[in-house]
Protein backbone atom coordinates (compact mmCIF):
# COMPACT_ATOMS: atom_id res chain seq x y z
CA UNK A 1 60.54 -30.25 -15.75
CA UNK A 2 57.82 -32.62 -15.83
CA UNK A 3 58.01 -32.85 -12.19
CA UNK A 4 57.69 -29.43 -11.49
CA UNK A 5 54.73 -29.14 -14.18
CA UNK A 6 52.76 -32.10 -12.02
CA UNK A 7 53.57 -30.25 -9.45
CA UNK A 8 52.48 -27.28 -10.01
CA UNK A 9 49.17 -28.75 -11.91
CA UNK A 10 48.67 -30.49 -8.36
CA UNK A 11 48.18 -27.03 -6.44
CA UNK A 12 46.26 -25.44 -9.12
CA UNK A 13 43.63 -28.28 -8.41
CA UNK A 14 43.76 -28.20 -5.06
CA UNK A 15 43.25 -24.13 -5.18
CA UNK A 16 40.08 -25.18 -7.55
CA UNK A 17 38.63 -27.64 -4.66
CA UNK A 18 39.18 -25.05 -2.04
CA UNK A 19 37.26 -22.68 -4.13
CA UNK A 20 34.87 -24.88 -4.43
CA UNK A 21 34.47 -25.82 -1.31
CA UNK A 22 33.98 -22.21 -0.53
CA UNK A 23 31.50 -21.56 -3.08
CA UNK A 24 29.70 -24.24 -1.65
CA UNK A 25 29.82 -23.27 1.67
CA UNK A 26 28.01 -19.99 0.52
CA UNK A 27 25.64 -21.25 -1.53
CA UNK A 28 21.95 -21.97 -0.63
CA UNK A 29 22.29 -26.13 1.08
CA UNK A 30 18.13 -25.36 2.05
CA UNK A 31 16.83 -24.60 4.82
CA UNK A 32 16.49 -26.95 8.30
CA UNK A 33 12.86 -25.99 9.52
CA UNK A 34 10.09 -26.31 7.71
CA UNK A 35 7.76 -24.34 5.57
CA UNK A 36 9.53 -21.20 6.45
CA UNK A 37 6.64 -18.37 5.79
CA UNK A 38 7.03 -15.63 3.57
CA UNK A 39 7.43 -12.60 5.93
CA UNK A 40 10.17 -15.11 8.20
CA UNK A 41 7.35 -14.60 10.94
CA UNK A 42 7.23 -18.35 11.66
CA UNK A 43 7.34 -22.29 10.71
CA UNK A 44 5.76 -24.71 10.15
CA UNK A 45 8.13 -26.60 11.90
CA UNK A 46 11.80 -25.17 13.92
CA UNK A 47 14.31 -27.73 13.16
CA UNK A 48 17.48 -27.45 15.49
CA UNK A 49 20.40 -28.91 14.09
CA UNK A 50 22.97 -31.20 16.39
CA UNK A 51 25.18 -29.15 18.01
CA UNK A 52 28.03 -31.32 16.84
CA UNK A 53 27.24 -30.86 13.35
CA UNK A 54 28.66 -27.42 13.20
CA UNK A 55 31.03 -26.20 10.36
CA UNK A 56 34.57 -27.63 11.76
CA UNK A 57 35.75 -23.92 12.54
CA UNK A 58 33.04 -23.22 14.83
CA UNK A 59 33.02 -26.57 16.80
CA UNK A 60 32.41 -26.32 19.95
CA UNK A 61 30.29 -22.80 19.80
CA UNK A 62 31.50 -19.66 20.31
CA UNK A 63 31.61 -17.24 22.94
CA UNK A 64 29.37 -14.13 21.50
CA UNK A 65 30.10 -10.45 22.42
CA UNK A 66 26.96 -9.92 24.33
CA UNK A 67 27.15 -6.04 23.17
CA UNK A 68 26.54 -6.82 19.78
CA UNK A 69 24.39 -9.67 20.16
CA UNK A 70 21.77 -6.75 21.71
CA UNK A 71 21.59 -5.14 18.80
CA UNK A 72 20.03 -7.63 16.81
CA UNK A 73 16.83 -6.66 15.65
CA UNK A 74 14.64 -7.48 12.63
CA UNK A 75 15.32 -5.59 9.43
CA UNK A 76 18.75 -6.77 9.77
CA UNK A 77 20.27 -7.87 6.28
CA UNK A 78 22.77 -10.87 6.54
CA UNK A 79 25.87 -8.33 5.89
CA UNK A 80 24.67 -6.58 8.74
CA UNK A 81 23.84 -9.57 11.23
CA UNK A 82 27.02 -11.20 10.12
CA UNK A 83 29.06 -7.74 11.31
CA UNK A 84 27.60 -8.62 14.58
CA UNK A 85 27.82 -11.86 14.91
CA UNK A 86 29.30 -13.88 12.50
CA UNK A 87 28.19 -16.21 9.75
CA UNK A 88 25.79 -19.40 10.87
CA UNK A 89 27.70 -22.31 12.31
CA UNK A 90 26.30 -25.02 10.08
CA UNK A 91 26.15 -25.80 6.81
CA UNK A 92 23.16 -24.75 5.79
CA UNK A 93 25.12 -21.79 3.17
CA UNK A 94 24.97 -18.24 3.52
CA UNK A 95 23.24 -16.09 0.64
CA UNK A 96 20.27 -18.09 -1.00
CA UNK A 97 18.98 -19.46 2.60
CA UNK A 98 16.03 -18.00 4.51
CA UNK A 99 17.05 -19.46 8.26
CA UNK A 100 21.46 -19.43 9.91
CA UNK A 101 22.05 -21.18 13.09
CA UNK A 102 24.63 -20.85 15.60
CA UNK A 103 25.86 -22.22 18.76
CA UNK A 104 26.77 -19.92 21.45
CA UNK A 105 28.23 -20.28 24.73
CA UNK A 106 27.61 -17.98 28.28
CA UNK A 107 29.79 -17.68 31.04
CA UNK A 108 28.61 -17.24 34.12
CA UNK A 109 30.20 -14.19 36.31
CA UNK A 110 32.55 -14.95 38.45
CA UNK A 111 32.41 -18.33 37.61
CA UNK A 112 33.98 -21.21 34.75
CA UNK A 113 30.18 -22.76 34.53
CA UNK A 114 29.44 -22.46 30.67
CA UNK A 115 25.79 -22.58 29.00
CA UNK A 116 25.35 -23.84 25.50
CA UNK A 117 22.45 -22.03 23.94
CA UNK A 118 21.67 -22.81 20.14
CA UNK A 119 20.10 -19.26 18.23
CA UNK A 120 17.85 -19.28 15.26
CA UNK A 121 17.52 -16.78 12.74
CA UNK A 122 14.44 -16.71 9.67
CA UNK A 123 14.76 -14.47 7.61
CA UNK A 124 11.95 -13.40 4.98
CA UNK A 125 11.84 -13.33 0.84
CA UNK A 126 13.82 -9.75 0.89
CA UNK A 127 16.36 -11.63 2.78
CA UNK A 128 15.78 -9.24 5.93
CA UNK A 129 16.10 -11.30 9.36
CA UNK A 130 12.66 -11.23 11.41
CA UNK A 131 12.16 -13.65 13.73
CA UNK A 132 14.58 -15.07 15.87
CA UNK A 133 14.58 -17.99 18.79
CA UNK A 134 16.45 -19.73 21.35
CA UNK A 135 17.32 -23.59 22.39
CA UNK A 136 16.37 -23.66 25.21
CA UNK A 137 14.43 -20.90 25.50
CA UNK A 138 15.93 -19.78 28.96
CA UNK A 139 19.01 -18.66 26.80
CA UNK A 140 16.80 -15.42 25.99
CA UNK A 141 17.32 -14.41 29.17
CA UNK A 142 21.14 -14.00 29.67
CA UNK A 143 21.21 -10.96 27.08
CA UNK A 144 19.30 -8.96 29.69
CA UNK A 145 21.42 -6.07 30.51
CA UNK A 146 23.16 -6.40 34.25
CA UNK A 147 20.88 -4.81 36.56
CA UNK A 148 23.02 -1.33 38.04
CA UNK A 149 23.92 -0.90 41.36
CA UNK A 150 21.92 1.70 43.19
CA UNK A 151 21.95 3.16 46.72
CA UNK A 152 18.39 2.55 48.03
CA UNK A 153 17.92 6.31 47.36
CA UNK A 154 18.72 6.21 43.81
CA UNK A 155 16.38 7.64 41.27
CA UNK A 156 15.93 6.00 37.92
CA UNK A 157 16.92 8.84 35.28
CA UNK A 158 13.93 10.71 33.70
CA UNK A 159 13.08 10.51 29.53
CA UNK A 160 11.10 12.86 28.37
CA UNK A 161 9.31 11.92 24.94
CA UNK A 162 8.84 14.83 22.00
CA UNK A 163 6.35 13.54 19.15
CA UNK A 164 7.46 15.47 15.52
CA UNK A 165 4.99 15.04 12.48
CA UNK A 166 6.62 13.26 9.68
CA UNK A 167 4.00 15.34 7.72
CA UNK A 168 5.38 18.41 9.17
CA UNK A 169 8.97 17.59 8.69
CA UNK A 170 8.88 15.75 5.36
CA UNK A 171 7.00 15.84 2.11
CA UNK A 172 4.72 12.49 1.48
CA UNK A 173 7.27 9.29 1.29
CA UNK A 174 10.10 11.53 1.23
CA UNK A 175 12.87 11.59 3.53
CA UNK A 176 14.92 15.29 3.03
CA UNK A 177 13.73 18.25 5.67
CA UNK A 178 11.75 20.35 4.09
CA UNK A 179 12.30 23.94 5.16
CA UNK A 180 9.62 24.31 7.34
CA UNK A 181 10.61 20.94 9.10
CA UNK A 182 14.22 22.29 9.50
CA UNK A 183 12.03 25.04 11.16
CA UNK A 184 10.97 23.41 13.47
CA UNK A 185 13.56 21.21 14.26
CA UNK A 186 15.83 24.90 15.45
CA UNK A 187 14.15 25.22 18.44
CA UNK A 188 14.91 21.89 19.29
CA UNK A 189 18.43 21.86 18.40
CA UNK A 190 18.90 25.04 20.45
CA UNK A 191 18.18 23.73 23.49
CA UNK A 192 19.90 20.56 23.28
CA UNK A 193 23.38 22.65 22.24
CA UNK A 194 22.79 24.96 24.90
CA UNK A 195 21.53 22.40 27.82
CA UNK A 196 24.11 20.04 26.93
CA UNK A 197 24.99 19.17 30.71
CA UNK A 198 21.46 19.15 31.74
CA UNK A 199 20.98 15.69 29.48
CA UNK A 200 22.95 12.51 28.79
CA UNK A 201 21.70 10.38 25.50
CA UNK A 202 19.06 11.47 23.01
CA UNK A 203 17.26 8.71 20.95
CA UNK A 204 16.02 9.36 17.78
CA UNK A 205 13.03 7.09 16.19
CA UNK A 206 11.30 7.13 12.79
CA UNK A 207 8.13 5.36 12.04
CA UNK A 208 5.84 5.41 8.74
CA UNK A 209 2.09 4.14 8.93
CA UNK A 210 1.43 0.54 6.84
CA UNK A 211 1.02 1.26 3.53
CA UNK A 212 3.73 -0.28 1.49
CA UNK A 213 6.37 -2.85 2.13
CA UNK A 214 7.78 -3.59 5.57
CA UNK A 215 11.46 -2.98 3.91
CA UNK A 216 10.43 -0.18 2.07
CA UNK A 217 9.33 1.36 5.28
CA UNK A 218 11.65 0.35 7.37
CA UNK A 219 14.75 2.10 5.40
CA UNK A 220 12.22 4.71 4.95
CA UNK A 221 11.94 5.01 8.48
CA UNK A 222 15.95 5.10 8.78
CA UNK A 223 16.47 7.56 6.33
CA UNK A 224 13.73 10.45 8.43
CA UNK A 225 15.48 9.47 11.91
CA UNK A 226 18.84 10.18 10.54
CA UNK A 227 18.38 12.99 8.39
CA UNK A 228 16.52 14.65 11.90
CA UNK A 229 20.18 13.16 13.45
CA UNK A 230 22.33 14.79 11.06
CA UNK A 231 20.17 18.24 11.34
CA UNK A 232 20.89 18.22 14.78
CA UNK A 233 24.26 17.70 14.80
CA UNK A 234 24.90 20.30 12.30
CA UNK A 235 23.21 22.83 15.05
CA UNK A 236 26.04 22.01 17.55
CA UNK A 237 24.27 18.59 19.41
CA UNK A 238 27.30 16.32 19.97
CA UNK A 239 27.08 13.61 17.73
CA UNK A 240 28.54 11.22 20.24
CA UNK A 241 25.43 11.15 22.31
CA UNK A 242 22.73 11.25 19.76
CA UNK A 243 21.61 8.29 17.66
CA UNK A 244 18.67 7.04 15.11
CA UNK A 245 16.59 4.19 14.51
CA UNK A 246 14.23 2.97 12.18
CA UNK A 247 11.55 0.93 13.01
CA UNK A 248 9.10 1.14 10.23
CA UNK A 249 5.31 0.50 10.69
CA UNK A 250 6.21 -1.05 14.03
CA UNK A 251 4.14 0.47 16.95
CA UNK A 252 1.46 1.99 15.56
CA UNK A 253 -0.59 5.11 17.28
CA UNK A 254 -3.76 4.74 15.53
CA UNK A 255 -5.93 2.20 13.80
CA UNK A 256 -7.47 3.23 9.99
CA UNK A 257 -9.68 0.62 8.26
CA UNK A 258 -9.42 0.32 4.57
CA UNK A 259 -10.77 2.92 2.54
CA UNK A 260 -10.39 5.57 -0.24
CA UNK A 261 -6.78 6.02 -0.89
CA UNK A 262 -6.56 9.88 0.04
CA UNK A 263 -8.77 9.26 3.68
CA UNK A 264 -6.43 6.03 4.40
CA UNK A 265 -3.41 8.63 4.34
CA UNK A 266 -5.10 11.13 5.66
CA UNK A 267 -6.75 8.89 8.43
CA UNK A 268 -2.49 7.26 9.24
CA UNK A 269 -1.14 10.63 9.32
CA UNK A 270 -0.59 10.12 13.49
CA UNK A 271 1.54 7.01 12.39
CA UNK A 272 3.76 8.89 10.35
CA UNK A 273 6.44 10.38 13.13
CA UNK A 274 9.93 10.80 14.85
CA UNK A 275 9.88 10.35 18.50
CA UNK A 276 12.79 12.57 20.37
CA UNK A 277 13.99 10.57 23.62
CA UNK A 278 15.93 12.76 25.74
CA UNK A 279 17.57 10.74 28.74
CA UNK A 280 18.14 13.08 31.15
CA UNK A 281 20.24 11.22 33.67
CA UNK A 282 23.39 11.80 34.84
């Protein structure tokens, strides 16, 4: 019995170490760069680790699905950037840190030539990634979307841009329709349900104006673009070919200098919007 009871003692510690170990592995180990800035704009110094330092399961890189990889954008949170791409490749821990690094791996078509590229991501004190970069920074350029192959008669496919009001659809830092933005939104609605063949994607994209934080606005931003979305659908617009974005104070229409309160919102009102981009290709 004492045998078994060592026994049995033994795993329960080695369960505790792995545990540990885990714990560990999620914790905050500190950054690699250097002075790591506030917003996760920039460094004082990038710091690439060794690509041979990497956390034993991802030794040797990994081979990233390039479709995902795309969609990285800032404003990411880590549960989000970790859905599309995995958790950083070092060491470095996983919640408390402010920077994950990975090693990656191309393929060229038609070929068995591989490229190691290492990827940086800062992220700023909300946690939210923002800046990103790539060792060497050639690597950037194998996300670029394979050119198509067009008969020298082709056409590119037309978008045609529609500007809403936030104003007009929303009350001030709000995010439901009102009913006069639903309104407005019918016309809209009814002749992308009844055109349905004439157009192929629509692209829905909220922006605020400055004032207040860049998360704030960006899920502020996400919350108009999709509740426009859902709207639509619920006319009849197929849902599979519609989609919203966020992109907070980014992209600005008009420039307001400091002032009274009431004239500064006033004055950003142009900033406040939903672009409609219908792709009209076939």
């Amino acid at each position: 019995m004492n045998a078994i009871q060592g026994i049995n003692n033994m795993r329960l510690s080695l369960k505790g170490i792995s545990l540990v170990s885990l714990a560990l592995a999620l914790a905050a180990c500190g950054n690699i760069s250097r002075d790591v800035a506030k917003d996760g704009r920039s460094s004082g110094e990038l710091v690439w680790p060794a690509t041979n330092d990497t956390t034993p399961m991802h030794k040797g890189g990994t081979f990233p699905n390039l479709a995902n990889l795309r969609q990285v954008r800032a404003g990411l949170d880590k549960r989000q950037l970790s859905d599309l791409i995995g958790y950083p490749h070092f060491s470095e821990g996983v919640w408390g840190v402010r920077e994950w690094n990975y090693v990656f791996n191309f393929r060229k078509p038609g070929s068995d030539e591989v490229t190691v590229c290492q990827y940086k991501v800062l992220f700023d004190d909300d946690k939210l990634a923002r800046s990103f970069y790539w060792k060497p920074e050639s690597c950037a350029a194998l996300l670029a979307e394979p050119a198509p192959v067009e008969s020298a008669a082709a056409v590119p496919a037309p978008t045609r841009s529609i500007v809403l009001s936030a104003d007009a659809l929303f009350a001030f830092d709000k995010s439901s329709l009102t009913p006069a933005g639903r309104r407005s939104l019918d016309e809209l609605a009814t002749e992308l349900r009844d055109q349905g063949n004439k157009w192929r994607a629509v692209r829905i994209v909220g922006y605020t104006d400055r004032l207040g934080s860049e998360a704030y606005n960006q899920k502020l931003s996400q919350r108009r673009a999709d509740a426009v979305m859902n709207y639509l659908v619920a006319q009849g617009v197929p849902a599979g070919r519609i989609r919203a974005e966020g992109h907070g104070a980014l992209d600005p229409v008009k420039d307001c200098p400091d002032g009274p309160h009431t004239q500064l919102i006033a004055c950003l009102a142009p900033n406040r919007r939903v672009e409609v981009k219908i792709d009209s290709g076939n």
